[in-house]
PDB file of N, CA and C in Angstrom:
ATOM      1  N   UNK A   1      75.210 143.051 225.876  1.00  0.00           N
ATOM      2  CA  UNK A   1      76.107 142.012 225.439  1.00  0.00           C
ATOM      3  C   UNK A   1      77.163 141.683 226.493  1.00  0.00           C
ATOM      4  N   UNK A   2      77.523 142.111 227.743  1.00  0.00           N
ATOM      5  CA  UNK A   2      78.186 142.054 228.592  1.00  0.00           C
ATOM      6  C   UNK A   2      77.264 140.799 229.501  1.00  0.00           C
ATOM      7  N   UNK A   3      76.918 139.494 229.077  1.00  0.00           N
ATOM      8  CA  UNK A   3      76.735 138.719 230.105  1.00  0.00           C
ATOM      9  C   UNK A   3      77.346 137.926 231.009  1.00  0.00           C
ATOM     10  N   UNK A   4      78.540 138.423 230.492  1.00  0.00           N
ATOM     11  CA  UNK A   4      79.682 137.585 232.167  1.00  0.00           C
ATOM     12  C   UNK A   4      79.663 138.971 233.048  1.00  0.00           C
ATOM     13  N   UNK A   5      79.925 140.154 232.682  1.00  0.00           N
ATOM     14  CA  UNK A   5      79.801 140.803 233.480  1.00  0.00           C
ATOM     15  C   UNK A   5      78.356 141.065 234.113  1.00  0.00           C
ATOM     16  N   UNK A   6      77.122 140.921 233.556  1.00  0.00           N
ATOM     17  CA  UNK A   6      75.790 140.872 234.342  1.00  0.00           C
ATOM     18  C   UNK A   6      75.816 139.629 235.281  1.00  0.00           C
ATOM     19  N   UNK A   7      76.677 138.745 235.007  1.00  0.00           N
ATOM     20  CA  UNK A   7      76.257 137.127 235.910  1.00  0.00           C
ATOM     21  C   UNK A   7      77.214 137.733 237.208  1.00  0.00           C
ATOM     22  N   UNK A   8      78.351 138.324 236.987  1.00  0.00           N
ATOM     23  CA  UNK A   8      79.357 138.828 238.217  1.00  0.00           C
ATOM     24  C   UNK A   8      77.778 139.973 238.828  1.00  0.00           C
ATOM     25  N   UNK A   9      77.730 140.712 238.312  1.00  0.00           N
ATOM     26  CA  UNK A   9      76.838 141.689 238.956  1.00  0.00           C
ATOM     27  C   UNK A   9      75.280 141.189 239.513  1.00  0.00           C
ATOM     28  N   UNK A  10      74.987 140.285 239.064  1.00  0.00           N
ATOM     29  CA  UNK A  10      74.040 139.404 239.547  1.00  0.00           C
ATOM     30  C   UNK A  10      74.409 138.988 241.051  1.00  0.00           C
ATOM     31  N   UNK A  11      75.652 138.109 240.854  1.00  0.00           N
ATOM     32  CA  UNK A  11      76.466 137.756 242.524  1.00  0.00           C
ATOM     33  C   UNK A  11      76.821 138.567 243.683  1.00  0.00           C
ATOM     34  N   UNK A  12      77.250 139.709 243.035  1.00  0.00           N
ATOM     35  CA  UNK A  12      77.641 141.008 243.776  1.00  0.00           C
ATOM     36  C   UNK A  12      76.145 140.996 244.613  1.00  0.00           C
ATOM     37  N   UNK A  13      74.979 142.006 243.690  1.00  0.00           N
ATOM     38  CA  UNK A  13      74.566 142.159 244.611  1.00  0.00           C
ATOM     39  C   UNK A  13      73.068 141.314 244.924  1.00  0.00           C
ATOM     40  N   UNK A  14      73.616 139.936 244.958  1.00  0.00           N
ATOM     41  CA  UNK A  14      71.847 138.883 245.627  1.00  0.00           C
ATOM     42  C   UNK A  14      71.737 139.095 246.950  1.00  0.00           C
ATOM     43  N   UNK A  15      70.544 139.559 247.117  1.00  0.00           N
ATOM     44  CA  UNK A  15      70.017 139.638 248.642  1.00  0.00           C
ATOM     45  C   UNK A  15      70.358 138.463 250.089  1.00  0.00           C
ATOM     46  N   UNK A  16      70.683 137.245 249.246  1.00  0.00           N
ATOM     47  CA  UNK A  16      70.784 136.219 250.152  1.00  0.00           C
ATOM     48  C   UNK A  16      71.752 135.046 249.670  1.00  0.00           C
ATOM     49  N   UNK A  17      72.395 135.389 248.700  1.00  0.00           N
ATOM     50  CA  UNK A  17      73.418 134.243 248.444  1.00  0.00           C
ATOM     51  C   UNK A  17      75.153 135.186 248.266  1.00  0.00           C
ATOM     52  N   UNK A  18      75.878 134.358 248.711  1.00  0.00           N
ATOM     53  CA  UNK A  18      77.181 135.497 247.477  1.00  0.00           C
ATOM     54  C   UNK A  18      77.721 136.083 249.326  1.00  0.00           C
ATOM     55  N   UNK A  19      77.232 135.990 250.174  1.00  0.00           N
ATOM     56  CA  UNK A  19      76.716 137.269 251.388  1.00  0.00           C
ATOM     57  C   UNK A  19      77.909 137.199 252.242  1.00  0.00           C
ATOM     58  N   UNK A  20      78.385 136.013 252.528  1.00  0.00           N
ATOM     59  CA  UNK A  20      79.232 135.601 253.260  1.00  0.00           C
ATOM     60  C   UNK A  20      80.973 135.984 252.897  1.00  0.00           C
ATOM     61  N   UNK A  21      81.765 136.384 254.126  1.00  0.00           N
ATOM     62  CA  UNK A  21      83.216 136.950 253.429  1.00  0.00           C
ATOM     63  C   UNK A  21      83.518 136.767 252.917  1.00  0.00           C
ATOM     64  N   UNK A  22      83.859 135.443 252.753  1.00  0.00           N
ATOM     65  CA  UNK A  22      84.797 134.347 251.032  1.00  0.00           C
ATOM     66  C   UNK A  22      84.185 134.659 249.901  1.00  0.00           C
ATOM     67  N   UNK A  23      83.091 134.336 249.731  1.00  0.00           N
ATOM     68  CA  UNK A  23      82.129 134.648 248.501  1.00  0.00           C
ATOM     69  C   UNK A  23      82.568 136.473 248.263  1.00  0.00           C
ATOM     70  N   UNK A  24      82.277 137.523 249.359  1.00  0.00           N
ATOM     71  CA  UNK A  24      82.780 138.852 248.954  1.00  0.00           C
ATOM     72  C   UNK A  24      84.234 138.826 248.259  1.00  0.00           C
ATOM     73  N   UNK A  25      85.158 138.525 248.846  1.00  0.00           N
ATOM     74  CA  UNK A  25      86.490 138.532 248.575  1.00  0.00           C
ATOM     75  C   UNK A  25      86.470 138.248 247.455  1.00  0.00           C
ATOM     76  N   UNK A  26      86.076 136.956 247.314  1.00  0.00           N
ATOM     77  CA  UNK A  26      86.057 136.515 245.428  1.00  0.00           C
ATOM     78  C   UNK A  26      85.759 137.086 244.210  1.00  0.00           C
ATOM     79  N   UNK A  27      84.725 137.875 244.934  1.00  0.00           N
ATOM     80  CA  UNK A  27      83.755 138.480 243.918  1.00  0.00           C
ATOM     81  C   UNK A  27      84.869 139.701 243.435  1.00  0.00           C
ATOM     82  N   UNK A  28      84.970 140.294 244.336  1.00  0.00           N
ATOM     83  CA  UNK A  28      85.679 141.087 244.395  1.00  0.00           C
ATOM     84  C   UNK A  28      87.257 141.130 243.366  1.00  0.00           C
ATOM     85  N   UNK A  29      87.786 139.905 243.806  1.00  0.00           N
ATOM     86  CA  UNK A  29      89.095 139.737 243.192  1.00  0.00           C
ATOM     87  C   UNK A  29      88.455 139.161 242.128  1.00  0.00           C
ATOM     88  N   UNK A  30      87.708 138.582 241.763  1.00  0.00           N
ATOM     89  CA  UNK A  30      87.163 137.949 240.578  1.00  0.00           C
ATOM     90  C   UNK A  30      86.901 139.186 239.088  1.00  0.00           C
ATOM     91  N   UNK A  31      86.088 140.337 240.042  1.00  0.00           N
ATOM     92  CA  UNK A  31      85.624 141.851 239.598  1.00  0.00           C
ATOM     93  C   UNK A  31      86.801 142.469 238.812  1.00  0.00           C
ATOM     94  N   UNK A  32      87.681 142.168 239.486  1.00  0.00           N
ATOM     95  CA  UNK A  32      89.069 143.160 238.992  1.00  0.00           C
ATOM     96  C   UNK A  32      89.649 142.667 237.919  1.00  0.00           C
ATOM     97  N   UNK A  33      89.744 140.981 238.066  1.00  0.00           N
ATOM     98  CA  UNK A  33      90.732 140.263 236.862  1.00  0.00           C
ATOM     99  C   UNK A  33      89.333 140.457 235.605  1.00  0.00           C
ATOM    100  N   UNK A  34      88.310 140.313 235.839  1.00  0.00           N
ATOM    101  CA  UNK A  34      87.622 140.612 234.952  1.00  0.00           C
ATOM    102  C   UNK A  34      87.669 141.904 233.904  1.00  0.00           C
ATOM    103  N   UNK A  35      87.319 143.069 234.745  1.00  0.00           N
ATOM    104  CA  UNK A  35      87.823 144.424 234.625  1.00  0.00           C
ATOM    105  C   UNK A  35      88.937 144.829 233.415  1.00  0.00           C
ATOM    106  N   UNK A  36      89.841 144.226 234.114  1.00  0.00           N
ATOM    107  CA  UNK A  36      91.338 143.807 233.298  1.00  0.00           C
ATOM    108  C   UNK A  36      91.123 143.542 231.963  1.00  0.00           C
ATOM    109  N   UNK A  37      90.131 142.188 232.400  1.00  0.00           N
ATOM    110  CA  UNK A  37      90.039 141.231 230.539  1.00  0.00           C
ATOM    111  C   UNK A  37      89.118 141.722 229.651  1.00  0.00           C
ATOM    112  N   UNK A  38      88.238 142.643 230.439  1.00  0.00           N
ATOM    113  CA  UNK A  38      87.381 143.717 229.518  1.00  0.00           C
ATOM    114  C   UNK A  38      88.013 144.848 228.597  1.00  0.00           C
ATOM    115  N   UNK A  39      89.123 145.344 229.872  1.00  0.00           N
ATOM    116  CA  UNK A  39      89.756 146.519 229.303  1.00  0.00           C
ATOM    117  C   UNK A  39      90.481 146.216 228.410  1.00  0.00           C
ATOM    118  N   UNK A  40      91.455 145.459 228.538  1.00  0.00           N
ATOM    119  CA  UNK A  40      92.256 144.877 226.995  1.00  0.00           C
ATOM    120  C   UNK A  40      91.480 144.170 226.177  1.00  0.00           C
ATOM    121  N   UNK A  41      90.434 143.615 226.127  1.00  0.00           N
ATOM    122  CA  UNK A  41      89.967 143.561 224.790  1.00  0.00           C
ATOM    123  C   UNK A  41      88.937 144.871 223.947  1.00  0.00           C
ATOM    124  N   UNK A  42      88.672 145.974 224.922  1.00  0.00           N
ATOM    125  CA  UNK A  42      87.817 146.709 224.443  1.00  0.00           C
ATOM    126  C   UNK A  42      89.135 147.540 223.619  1.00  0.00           C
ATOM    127  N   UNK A  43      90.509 147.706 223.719  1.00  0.00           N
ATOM    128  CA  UNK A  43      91.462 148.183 223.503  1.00  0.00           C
ATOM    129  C   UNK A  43      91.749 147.846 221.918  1.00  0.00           C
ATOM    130  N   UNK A  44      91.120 146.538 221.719  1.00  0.00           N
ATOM    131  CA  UNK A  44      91.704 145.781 220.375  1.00  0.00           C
ATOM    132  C   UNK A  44      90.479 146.032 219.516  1.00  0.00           C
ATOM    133  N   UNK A  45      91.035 146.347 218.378  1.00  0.00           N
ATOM    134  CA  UNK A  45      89.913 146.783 217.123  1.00  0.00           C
ATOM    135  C   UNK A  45      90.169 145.699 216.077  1.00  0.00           C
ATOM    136  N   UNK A  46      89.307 144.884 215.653  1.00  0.00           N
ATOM    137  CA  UNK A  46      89.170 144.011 214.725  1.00  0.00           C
ATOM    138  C   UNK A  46      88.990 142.703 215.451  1.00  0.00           C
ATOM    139  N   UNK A  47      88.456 141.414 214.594  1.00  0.00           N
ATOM    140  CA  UNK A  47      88.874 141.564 213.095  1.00  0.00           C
ATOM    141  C   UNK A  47      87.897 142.328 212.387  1.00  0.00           C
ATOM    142  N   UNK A  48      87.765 142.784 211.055  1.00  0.00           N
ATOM    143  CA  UNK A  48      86.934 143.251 210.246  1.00  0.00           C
ATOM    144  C   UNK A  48      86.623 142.709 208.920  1.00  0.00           C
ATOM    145  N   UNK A  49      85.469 143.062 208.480  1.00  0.00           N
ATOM    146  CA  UNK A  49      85.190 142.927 207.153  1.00  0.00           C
ATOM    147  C   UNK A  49      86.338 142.111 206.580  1.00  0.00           C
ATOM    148  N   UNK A  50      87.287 143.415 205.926  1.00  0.00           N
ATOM    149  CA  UNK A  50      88.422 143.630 205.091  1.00  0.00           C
ATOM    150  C   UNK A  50      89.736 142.885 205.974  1.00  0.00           C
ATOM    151  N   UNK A  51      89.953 141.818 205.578  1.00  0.00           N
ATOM    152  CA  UNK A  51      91.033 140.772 206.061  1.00  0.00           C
ATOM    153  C   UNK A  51      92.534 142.164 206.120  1.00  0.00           C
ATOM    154  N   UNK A  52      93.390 141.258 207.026  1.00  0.00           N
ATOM    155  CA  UNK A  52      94.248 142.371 207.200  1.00  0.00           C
ATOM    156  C   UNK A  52      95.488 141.158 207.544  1.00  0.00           C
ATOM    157  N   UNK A  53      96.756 142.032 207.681  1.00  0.00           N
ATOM    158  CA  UNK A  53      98.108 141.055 208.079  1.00  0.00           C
ATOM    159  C   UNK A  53      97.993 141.117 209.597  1.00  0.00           C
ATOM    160  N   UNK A  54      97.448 141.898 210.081  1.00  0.00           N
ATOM    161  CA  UNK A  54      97.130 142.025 211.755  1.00  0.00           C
ATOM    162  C   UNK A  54      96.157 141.141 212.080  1.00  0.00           C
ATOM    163  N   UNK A  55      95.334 140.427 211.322  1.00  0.00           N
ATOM    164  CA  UNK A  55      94.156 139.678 212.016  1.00  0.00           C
ATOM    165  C   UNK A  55      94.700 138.434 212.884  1.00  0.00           C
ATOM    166  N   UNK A  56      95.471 137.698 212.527  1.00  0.00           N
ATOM    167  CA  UNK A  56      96.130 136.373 213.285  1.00  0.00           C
ATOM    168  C   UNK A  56      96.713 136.988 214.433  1.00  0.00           C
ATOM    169  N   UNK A  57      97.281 137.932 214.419  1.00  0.00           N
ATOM    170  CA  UNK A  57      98.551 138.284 216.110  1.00  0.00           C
ATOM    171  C   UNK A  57      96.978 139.064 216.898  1.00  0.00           C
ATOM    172  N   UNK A  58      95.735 139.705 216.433  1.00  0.00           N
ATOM    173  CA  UNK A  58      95.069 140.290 216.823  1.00  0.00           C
ATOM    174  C   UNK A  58      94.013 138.569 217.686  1.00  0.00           C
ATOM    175  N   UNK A  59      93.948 138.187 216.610  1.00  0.00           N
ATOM    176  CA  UNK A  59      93.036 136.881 217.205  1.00  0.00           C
ATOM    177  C   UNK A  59      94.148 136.125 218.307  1.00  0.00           C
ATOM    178  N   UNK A  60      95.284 135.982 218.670  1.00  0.00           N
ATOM    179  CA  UNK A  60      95.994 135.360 219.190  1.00  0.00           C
ATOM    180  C   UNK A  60      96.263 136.069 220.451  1.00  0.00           C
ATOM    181  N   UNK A  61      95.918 137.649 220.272  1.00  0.00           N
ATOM    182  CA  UNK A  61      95.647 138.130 221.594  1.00  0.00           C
ATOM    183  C   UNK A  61      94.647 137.802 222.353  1.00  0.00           C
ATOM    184  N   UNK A  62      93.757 137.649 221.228  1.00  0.00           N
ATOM    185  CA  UNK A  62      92.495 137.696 222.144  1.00  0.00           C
ATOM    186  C   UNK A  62      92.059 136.707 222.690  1.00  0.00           C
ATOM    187  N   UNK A  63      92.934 135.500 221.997  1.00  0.00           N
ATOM    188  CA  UNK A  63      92.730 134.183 222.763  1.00  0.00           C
ATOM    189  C   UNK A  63      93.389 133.907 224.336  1.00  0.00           C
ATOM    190  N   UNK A  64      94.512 134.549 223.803  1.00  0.00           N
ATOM    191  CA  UNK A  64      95.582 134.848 225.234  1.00  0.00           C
ATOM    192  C   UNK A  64      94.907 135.496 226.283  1.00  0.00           C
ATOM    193  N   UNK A  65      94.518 136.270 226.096  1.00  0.00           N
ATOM    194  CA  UNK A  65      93.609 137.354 226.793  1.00  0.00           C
ATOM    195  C   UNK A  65      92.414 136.012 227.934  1.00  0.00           C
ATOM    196  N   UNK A  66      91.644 135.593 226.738  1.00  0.00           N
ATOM    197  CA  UNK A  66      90.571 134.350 227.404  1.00  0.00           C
ATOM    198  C   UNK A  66      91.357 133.158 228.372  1.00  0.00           C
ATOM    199  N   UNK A  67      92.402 133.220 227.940  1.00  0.00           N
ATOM    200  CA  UNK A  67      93.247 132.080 228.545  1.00  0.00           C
ATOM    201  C   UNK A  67      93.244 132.343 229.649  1.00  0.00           C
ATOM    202  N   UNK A  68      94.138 133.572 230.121  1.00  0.00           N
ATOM    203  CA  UNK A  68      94.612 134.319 231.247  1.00  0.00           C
ATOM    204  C   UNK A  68      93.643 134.076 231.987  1.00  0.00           C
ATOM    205  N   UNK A  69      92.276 134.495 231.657  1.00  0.00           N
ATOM    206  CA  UNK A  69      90.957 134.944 232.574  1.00  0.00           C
ATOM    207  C   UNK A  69      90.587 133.347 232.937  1.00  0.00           C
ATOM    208  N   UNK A  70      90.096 132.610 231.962  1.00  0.00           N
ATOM    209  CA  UNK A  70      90.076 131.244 232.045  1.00  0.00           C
ATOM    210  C   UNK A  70      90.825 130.965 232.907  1.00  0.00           C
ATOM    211  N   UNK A  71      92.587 130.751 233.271  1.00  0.00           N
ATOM    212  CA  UNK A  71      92.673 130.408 234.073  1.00  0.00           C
ATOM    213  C   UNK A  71      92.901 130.650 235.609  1.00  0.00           C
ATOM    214  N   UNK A  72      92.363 132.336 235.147  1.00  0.00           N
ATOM    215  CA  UNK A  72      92.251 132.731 236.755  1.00  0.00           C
ATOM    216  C   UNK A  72      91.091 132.326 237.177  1.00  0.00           C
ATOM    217  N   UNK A  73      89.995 132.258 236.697  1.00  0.00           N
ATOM    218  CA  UNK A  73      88.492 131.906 237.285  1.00  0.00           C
ATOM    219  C   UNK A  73      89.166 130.228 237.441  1.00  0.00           C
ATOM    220  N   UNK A  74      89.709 129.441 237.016  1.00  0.00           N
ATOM    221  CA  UNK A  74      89.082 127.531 237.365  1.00  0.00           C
ATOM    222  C   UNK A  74      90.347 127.470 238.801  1.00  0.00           C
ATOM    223  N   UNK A  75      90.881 128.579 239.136  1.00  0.00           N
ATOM    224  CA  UNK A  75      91.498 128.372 241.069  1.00  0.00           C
ATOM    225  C   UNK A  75      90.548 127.064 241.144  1.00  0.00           C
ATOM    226  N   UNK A  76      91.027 126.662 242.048  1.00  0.00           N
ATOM    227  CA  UNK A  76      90.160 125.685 242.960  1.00  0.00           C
ATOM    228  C   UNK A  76      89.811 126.411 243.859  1.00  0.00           C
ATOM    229  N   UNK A  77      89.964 127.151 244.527  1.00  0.00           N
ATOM    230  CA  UNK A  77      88.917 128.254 245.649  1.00  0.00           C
ATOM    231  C   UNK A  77      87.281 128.171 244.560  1.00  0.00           C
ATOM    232  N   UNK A  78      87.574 129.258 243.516  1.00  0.00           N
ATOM    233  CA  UNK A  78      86.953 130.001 243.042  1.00  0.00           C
ATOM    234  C   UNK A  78      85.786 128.458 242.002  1.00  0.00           C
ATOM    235  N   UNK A  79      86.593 127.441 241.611  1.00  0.00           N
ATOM    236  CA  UNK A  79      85.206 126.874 241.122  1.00  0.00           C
ATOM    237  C   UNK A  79      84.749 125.795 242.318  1.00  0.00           C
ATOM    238  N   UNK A  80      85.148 125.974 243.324  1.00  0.00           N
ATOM    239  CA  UNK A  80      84.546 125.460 244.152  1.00  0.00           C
ATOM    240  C   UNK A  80      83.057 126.323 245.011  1.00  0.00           C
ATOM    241  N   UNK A  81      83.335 127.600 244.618  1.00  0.00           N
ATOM    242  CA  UNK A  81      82.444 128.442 245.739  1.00  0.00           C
ATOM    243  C   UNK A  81      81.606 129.049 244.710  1.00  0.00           C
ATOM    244  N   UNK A  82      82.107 128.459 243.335  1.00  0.00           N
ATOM    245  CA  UNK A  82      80.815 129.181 242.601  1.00  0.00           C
ATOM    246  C   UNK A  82      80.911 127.885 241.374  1.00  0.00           C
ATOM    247  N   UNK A  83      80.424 127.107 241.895  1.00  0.00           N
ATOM    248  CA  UNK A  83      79.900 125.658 240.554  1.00  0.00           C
ATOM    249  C   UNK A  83      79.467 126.060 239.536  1.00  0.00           C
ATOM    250  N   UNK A  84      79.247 124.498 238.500  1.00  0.00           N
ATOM    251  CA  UNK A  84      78.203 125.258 237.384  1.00  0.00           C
ATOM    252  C   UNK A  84      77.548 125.391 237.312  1.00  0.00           C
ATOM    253  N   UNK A  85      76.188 125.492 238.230  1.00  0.00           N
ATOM    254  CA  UNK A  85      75.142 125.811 238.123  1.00  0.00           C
ATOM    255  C   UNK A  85      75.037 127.764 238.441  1.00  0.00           C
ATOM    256  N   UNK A  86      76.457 128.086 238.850  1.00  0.00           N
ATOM    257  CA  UNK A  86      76.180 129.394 238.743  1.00  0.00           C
ATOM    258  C   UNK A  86      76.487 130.281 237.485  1.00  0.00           C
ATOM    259  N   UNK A  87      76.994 129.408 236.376  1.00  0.00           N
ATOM    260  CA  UNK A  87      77.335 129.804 235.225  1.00  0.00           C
ATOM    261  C   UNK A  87      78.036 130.896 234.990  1.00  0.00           C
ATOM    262  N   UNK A  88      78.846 130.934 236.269  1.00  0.00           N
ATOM    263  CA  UNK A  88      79.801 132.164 235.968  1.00  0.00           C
ATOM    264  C   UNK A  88      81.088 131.496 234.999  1.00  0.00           C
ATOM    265  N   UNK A  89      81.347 130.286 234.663  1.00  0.00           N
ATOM    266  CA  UNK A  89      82.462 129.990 234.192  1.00  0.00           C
ATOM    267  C   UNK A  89      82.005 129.997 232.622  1.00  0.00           C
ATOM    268  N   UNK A  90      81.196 129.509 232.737  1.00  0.00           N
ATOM    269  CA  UNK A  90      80.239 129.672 231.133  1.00  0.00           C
ATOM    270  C   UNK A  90      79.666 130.901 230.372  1.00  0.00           C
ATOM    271  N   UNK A  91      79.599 131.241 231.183  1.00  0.00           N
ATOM    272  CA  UNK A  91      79.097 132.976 230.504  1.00  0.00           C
ATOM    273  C   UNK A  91      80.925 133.663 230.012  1.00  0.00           C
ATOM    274  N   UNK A  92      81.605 132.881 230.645  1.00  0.00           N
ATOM    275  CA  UNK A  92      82.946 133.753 229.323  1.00  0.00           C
ATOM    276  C   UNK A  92      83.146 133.360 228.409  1.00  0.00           C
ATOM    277  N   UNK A  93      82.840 132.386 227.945  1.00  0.00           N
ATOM    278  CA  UNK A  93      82.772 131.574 226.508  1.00  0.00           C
ATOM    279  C   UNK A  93      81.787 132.604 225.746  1.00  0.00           C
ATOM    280  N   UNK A  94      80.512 132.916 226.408  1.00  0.00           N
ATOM    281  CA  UNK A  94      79.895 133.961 225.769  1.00  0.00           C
ATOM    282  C   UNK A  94      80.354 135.127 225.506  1.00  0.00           C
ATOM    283  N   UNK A  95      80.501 136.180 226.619  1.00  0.00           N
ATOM    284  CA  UNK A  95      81.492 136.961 226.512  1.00  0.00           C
ATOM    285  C   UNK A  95      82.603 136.998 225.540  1.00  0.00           C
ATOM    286  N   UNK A  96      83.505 135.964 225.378  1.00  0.00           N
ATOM    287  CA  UNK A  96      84.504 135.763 224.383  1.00  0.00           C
ATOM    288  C   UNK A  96      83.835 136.301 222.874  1.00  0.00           C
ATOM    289  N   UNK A  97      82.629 135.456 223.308  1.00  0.00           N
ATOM    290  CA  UNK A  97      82.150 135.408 221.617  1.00  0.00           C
ATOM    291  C   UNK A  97      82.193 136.885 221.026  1.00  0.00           C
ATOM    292  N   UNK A  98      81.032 137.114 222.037  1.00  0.00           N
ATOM    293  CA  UNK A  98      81.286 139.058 221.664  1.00  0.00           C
ATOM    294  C   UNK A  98      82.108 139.717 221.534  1.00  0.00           C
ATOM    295  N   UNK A  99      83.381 139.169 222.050  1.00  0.00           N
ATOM    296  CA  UNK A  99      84.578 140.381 221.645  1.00  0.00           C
ATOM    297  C   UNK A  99      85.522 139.879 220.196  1.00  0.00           C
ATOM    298  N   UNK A 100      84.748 138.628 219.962  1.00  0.00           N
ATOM    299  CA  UNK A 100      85.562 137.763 218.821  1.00  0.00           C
ATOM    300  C   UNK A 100      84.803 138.343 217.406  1.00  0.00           C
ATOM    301  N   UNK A 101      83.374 138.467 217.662  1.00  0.00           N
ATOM    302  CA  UNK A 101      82.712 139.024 216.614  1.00  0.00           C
ATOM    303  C   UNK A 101      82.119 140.565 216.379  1.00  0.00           C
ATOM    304  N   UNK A 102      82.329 141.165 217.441  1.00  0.00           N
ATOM    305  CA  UNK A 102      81.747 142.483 217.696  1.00  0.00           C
ATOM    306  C   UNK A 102      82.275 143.905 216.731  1.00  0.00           C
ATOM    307  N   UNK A 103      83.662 143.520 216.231  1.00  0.00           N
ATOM    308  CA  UNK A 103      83.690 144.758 215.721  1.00  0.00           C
ATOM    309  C   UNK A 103      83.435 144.381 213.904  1.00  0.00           C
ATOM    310  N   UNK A 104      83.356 142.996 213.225  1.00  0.00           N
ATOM    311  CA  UNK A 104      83.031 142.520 212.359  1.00  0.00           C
ATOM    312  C   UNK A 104      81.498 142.709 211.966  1.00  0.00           C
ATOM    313  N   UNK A 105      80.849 142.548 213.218  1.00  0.00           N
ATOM    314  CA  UNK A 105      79.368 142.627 213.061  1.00  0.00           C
ATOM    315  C   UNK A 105      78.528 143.856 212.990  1.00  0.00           C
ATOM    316  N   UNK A 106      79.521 144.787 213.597  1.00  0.00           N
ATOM    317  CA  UNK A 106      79.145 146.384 213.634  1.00  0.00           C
ATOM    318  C   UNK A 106      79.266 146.922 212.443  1.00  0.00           C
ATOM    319  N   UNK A 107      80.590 146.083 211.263  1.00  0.00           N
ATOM    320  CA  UNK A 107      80.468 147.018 209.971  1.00  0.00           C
ATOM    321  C   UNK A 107      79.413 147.035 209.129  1.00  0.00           C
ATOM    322  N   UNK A 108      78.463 145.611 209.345  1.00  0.00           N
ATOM    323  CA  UNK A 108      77.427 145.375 208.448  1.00  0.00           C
ATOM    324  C   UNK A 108      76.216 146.372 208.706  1.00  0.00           C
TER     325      UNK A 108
END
């Protein structure tokens, strides 16, 4: 379920694209803010089943959270050297999804 992080690890290591310094650097600094937006959301538990008074400030993190990352990936460096056809900007919308539904879907 980690497919933004398989599309980064895809780039990392292609035999013939990605190869060049800029593209490393990116990846790289790209790797870390990612890292980041993994770790604080793997940190947050819910929503669940059973509605709670925490679910709104919990969903409002986690939007914040997407924001942040969102707007570190659309730099103009960074969607310039990796367009959409590399679907790295699109695969966090996916990503998102999973951390929006993942601990809801585990109780069933």
């Amino acid at each position: 379920m980690y497919v933004h992080g398989q599309n980064l690890e895809q780039k990392e290591n292609h035999k013939s694209k990605y190869r060049d310094t800029e593209s490393r650097k990116y990846l790289t600094e790209i790797r870390a803010k990612y890292n980041e937006w993994k770790s604080a959301n793997e940190q947050l538990l819910g929503p669940l089943i059973e509605t709670t008074k925490q679910d709104s400030e919990l969903l409002i993190k986690r939007v914040e959270f997407l924001n942040e990352y969102k707007n570190f990936l659309e730099q103009q460096h960074y969607c310039e050297k990796f367009d959409s056809r590399s679907n790295l900007h699109s695969s966090v919308l996916e990503k998102f999804m999973y951390y929006l539904f993942k601990d809801l879907v585990s109780e069933f």
